[in-house]
Protein backbone atom coordinates (compact mmCIF):
# COMPACT_ATOMS: atom_id res chain seq x y z
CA UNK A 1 0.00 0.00 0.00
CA UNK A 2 1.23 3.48 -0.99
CA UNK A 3 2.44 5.76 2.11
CA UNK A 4 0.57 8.93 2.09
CA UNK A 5 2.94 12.31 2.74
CA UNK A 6 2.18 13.84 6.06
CA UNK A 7 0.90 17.15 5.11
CA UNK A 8 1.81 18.29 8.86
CA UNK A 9 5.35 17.54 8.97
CA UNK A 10 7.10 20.93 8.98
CA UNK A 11 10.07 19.06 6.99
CA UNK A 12 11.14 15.55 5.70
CA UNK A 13 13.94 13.55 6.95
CA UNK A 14 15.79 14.35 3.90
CA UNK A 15 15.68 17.92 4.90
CA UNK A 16 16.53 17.37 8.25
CA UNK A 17 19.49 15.72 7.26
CA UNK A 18 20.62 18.34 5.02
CA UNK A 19 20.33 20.76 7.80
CA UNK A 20 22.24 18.31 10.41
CA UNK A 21 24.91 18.18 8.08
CA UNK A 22 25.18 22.26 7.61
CA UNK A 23 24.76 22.49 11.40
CA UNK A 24 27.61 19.51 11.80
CA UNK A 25 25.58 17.49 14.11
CA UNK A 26 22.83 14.53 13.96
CA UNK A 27 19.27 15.43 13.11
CA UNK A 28 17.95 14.20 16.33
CA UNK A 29 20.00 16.83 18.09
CA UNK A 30 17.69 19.40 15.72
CA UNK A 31 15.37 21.91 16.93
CA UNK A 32 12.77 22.55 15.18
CA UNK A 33 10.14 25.58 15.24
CA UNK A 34 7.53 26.53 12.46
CA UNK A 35 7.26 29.81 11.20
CA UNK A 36 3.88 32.31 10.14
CA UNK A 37 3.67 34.49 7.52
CA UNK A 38 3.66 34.26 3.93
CA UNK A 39 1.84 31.96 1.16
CA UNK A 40 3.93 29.06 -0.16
CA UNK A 41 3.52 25.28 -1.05
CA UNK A 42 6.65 24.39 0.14
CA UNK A 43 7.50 22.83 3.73
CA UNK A 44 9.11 25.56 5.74
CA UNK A 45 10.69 25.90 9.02
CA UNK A 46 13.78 27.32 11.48
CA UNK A 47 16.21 24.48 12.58
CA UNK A 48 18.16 25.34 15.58
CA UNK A 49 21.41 23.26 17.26
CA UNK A 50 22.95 25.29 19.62
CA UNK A 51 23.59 29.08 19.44
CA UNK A 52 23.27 28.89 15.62
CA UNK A 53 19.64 28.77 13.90
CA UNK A 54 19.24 28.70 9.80
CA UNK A 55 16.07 28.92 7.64
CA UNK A 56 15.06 25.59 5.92
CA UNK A 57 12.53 25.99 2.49
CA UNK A 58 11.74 22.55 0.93
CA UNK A 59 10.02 21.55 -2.23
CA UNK A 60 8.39 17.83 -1.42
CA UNK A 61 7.06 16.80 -4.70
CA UNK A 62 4.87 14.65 -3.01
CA UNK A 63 2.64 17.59 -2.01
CA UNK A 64 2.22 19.33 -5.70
CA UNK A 65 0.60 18.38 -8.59
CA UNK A 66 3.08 18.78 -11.14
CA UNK A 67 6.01 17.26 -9.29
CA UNK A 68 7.59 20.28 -8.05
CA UNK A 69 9.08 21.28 -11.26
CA UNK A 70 7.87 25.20 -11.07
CA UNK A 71 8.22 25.34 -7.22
CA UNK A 72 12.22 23.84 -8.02
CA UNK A 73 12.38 26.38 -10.59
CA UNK A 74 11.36 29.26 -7.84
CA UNK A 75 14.21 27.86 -5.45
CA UNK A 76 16.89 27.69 -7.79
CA UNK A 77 16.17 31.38 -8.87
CA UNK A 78 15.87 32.28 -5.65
CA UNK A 79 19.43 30.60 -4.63
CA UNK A 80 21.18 32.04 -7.97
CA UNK A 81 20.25 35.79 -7.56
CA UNK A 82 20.44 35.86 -3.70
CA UNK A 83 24.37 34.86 -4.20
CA UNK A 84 24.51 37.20 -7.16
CA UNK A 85 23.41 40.14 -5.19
CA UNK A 86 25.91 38.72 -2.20
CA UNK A 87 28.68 40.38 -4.54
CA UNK A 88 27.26 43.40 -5.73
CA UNK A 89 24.17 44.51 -2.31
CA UNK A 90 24.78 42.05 0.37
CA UNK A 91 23.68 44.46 2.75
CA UNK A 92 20.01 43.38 0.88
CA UNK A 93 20.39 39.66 1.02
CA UNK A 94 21.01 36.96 3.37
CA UNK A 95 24.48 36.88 4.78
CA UNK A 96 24.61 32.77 3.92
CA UNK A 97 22.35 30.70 1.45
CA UNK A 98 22.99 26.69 0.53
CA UNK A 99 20.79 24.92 -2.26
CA UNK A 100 21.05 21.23 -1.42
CA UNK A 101 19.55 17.87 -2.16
CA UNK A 102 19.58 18.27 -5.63
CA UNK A 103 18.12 21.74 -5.48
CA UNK A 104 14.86 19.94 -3.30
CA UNK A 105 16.23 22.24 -0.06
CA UNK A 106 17.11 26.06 0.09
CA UNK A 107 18.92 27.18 3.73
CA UNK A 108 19.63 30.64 4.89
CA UNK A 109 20.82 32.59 7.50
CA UNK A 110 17.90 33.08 10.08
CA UNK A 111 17.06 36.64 10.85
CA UNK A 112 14.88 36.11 14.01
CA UNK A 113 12.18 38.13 15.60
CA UNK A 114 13.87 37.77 19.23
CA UNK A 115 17.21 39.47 17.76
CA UNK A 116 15.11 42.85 16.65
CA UNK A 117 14.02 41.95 13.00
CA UNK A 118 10.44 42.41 11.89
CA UNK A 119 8.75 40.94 9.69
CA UNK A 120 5.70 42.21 9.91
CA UNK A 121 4.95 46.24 9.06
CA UNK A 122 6.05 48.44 12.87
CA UNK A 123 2.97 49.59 14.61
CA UNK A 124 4.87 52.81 15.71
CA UNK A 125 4.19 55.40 13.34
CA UNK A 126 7.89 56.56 13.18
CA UNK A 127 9.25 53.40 12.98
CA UNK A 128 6.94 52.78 9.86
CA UNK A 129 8.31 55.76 8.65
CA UNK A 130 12.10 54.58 8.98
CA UNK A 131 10.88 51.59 7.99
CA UNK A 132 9.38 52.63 4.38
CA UNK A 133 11.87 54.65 3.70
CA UNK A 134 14.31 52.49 4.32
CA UNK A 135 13.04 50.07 1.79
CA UNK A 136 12.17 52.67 -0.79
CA UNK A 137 15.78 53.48 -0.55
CA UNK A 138 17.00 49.68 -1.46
CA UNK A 139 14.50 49.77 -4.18
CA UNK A 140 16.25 52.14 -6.02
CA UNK A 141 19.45 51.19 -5.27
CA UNK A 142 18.72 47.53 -6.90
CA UNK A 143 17.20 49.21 -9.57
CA UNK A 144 19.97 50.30 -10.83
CA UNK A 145 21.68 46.63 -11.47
CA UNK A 146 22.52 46.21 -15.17
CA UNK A 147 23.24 42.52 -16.43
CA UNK A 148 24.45 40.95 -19.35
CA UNK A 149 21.71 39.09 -21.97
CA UNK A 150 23.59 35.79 -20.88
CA UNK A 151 23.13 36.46 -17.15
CA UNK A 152 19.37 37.46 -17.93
CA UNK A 153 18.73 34.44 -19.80
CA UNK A 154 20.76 32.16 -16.84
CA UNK A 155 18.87 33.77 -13.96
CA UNK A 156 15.54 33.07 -15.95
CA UNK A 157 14.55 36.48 -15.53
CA UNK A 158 11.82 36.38 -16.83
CA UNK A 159 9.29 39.53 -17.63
CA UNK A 160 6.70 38.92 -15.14
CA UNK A 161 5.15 42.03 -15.54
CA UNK A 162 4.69 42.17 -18.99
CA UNK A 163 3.57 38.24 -19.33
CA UNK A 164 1.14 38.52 -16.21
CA UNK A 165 -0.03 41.98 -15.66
CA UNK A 166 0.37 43.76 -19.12
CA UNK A 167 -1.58 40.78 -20.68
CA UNK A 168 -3.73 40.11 -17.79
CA UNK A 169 -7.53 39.77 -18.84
CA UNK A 170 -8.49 40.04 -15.37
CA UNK A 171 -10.37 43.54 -15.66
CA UNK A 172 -11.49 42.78 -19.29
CA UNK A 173 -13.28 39.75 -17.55
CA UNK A 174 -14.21 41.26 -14.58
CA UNK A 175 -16.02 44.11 -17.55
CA UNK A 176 -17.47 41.84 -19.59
CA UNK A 177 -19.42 39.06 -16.89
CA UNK A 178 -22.18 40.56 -14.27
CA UNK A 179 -21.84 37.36 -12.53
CA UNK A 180 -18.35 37.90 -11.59
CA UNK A 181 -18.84 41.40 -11.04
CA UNK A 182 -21.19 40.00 -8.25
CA UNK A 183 -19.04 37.47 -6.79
CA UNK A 184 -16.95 40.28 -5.97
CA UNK A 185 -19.34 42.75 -4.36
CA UNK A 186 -20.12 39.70 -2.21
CA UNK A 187 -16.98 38.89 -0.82
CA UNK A 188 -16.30 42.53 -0.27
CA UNK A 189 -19.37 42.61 1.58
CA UNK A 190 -18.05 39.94 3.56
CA UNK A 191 -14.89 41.57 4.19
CA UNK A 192 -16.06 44.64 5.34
CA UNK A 193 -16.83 44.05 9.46
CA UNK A 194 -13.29 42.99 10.00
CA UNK A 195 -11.31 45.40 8.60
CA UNK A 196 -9.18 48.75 9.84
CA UNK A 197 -11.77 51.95 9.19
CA UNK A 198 -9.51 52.92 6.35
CA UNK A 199 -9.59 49.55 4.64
CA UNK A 200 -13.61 49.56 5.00
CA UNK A 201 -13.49 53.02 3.03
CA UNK A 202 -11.32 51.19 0.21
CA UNK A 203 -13.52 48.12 0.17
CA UNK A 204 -16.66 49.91 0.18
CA UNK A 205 -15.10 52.18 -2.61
CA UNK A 206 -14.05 49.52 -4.87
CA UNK A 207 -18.09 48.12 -4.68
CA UNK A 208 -18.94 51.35 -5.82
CA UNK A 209 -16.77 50.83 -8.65
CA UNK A 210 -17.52 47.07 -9.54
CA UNK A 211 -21.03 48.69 -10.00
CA UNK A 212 -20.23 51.22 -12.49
CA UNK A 213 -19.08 49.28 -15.45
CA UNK A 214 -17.60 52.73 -17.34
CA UNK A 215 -15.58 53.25 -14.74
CA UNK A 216 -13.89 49.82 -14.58
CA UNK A 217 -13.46 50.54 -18.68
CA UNK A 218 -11.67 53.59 -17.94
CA UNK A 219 -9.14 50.91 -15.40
CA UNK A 220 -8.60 48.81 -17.83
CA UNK A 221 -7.57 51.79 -20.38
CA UNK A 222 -5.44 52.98 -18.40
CA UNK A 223 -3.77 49.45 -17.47
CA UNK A 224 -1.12 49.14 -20.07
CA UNK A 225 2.61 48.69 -18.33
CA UNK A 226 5.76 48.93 -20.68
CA UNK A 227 8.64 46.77 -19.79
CA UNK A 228 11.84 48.98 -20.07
CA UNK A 229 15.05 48.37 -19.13
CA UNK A 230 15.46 45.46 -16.40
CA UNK A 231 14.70 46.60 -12.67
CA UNK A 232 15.72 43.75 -10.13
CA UNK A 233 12.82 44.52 -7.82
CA UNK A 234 13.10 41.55 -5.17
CA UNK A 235 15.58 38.85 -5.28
CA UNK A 236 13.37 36.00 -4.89
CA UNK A 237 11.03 37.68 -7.78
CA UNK A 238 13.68 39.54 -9.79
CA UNK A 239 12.39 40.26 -13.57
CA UNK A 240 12.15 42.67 -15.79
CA UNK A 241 9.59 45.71 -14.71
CA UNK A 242 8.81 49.43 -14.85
CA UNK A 243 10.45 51.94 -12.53
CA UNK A 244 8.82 52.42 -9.29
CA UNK A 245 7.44 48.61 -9.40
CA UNK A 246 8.77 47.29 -6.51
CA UNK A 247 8.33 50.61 -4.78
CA UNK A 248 4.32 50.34 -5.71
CA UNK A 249 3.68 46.84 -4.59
CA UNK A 250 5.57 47.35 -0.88
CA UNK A 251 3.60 50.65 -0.69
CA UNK A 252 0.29 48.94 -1.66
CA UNK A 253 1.44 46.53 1.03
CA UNK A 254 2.16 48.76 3.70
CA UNK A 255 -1.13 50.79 3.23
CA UNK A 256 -3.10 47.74 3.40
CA UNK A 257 -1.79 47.60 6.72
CA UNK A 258 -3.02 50.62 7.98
CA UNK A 259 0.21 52.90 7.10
CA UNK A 260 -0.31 56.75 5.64
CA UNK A 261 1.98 56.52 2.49
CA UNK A 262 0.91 60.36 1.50
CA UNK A 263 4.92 61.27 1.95
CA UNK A 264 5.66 58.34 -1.03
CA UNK A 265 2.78 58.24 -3.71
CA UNK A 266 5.59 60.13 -5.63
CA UNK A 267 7.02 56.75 -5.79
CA UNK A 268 4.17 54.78 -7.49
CA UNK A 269 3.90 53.67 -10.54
CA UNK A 270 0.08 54.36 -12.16
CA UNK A 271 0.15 52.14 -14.74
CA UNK A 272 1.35 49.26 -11.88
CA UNK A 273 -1.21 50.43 -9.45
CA UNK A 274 -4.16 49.80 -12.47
CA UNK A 275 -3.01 46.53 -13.47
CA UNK A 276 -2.94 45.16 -9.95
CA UNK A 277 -6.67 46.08 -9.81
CA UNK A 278 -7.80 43.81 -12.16
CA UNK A 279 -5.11 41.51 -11.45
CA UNK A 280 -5.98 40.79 -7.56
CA UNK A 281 -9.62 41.09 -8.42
CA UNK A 282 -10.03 38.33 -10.63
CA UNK A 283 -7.60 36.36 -8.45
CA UNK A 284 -9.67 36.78 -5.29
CA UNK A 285 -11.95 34.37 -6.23
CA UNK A 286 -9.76 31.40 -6.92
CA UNK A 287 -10.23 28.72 -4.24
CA UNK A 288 -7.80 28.85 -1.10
CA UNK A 289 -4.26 28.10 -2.01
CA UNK A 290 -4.10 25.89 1.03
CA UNK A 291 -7.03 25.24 3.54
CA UNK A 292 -7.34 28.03 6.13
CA UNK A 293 -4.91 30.60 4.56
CA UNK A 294 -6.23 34.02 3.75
CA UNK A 295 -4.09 35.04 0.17
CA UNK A 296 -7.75 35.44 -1.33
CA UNK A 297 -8.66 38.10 1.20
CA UNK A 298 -4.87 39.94 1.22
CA UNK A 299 -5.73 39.92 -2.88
CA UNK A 300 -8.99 41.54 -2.55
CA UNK A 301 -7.90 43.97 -0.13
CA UNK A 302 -4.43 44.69 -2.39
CA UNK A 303 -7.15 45.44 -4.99
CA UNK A 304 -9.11 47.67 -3.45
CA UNK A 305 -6.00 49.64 -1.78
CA UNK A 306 -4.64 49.99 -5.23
CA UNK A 307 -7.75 51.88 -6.88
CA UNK A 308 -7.42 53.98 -3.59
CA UNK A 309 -3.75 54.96 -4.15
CA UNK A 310 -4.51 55.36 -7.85
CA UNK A 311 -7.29 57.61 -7.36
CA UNK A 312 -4.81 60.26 -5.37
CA UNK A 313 -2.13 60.24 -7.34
């Protein structure tokens, strides 16, 4: 009889044992503590002997549909530009990075809550402030980085923003179907009660616009991004994109969380901020990427925040 995976295991044996042998001890001697945050199909978790903790991401085919092939693709990209950008910003990236069992298991350095890093937005106003501007700054700094066509083509850097936002039909479907225009303006509705005033004022906002079909035509006109020269936006999603596109999707980010990003909507990119509304949109009704996880909600929110920042700038 086949053995079923165990969904709940935070990481294989195989992983374990790639992460005794970094740590130079034996896997039973391994701590291990799950970690929040995020939306991934991949097995994830902090491993810990000692005084020394890394960061263990594994692709288990087992769990996937296709046998892991895009999620190894996504790992190996990740590993290759991470070390790239060790050489040229490695004030940016992680100080150590591994790829291992045939490229199955990524390790990092760990950069832990309990030593002062955050990883979720500050709740202090001027520490947000510090905060965004700090990452604004590395923005531009990495988009700057020029490579050669080999390097491109190596890295697979692909253009994600011309393949899946200036070709999305998202908004075109979102015009043309009343039914989906009502799916929508339900789950809004459903969003509403449990959301920060100002996100209630975007949601309710963005029903007003789902029902007034000229007005979503005059989105989708205006939703037409032009892939220039190539802007390494994040290392683990580098591609080529606008200027100001990694700048507009933290700052849609960080106002979804409550933050006043007045002092930066210099910084946005319009055509960006129109193509993620009929992007996240259509997206926010796909089913759950895993059972319990709330990516549809952070879409439909990231929507609605979107046609709020585009509307001031």
């Amino acid at each position: 009889m086949e053995t079923l995976p165990d969904c709940d295991k935070l990481l294989t044996n195989r992983a374990l044992q790639c992460a005794a042998a970094e740590l130079n001890v034996d896997s039973s001697e391994l701590r291990i503590t799950p970690v929040s945050g995020g939306f991934s199909l991949n097995r994830r978790a902090l491993v810990s002997s000692g005084d020394r903790t890394i960061f263990v991401k594994e692709v288990d085919a087992n769990l996937l549909s296709d046998e892991g092939e895009r999620e190894l693709g996504w790992l190996k990209k990740d590993y290759a530009v991470t070390r790239l950008l060790q050489k040229t910003y490695p004030q940016y990236v992680a100080d150590w990075t591994e790829l291992a069992d045939d490229g199955h298991v990524l390790m990092t350095s760990s950069y832990a809550s309990s030593d002062g890093w955050l990883w979720q937005p500050p709740t202090d106003n001027s520490v947000a402030e510090r905060y965004i501007s700090t990452v604004i700054t590395a923005v531009r700094e990495l988009e700057k980085i020029k490579l050669p066509q080999e390097l491109i083509e190596e890295l697979q850097l692909q253009p994600f923003v011309a393949r899946e936002l200036g070709l999305d039909d998202g908004i075109d479907q979102i015009i043309a179907d009343a039914d989906i225009r009502r799916r929508l303006i339900d789950n809004y509705q459903k969003l509403l009660p449990n959301q920060l005033e100002i996100n209630k004022r975007r949601c309710q906002a963005i029903i007003e616009l789902l029902e007034k079909r000229d007005e979503l035509i005059d989105i989708s006109v205006h939703a037409n991004p032009q892939t220039g020269e190539l802007k390494l936006v994040d290392w683990n999603w580098a591609s080529y994109a606008p200027q100001g596109s990694g700048a507009t999707e933290f700052l849609v980010d960080m106002a979804r969380h409550g933050h006043d990003v007045t002092s930066w909507l210099g910084e946005l990119n319009a055509e960006m901020l129109a193509s993620f509304v009929g992007f996240f949109l259509i997206r926010s009704l796909k089913p759950p990427l895993k059972p319990g996880d709330n990516l549809r909600q952070m879409q439909a929110l990231s929507a609605a925040v979107a046609y709020d920042l585009l509307e001031r700038m």
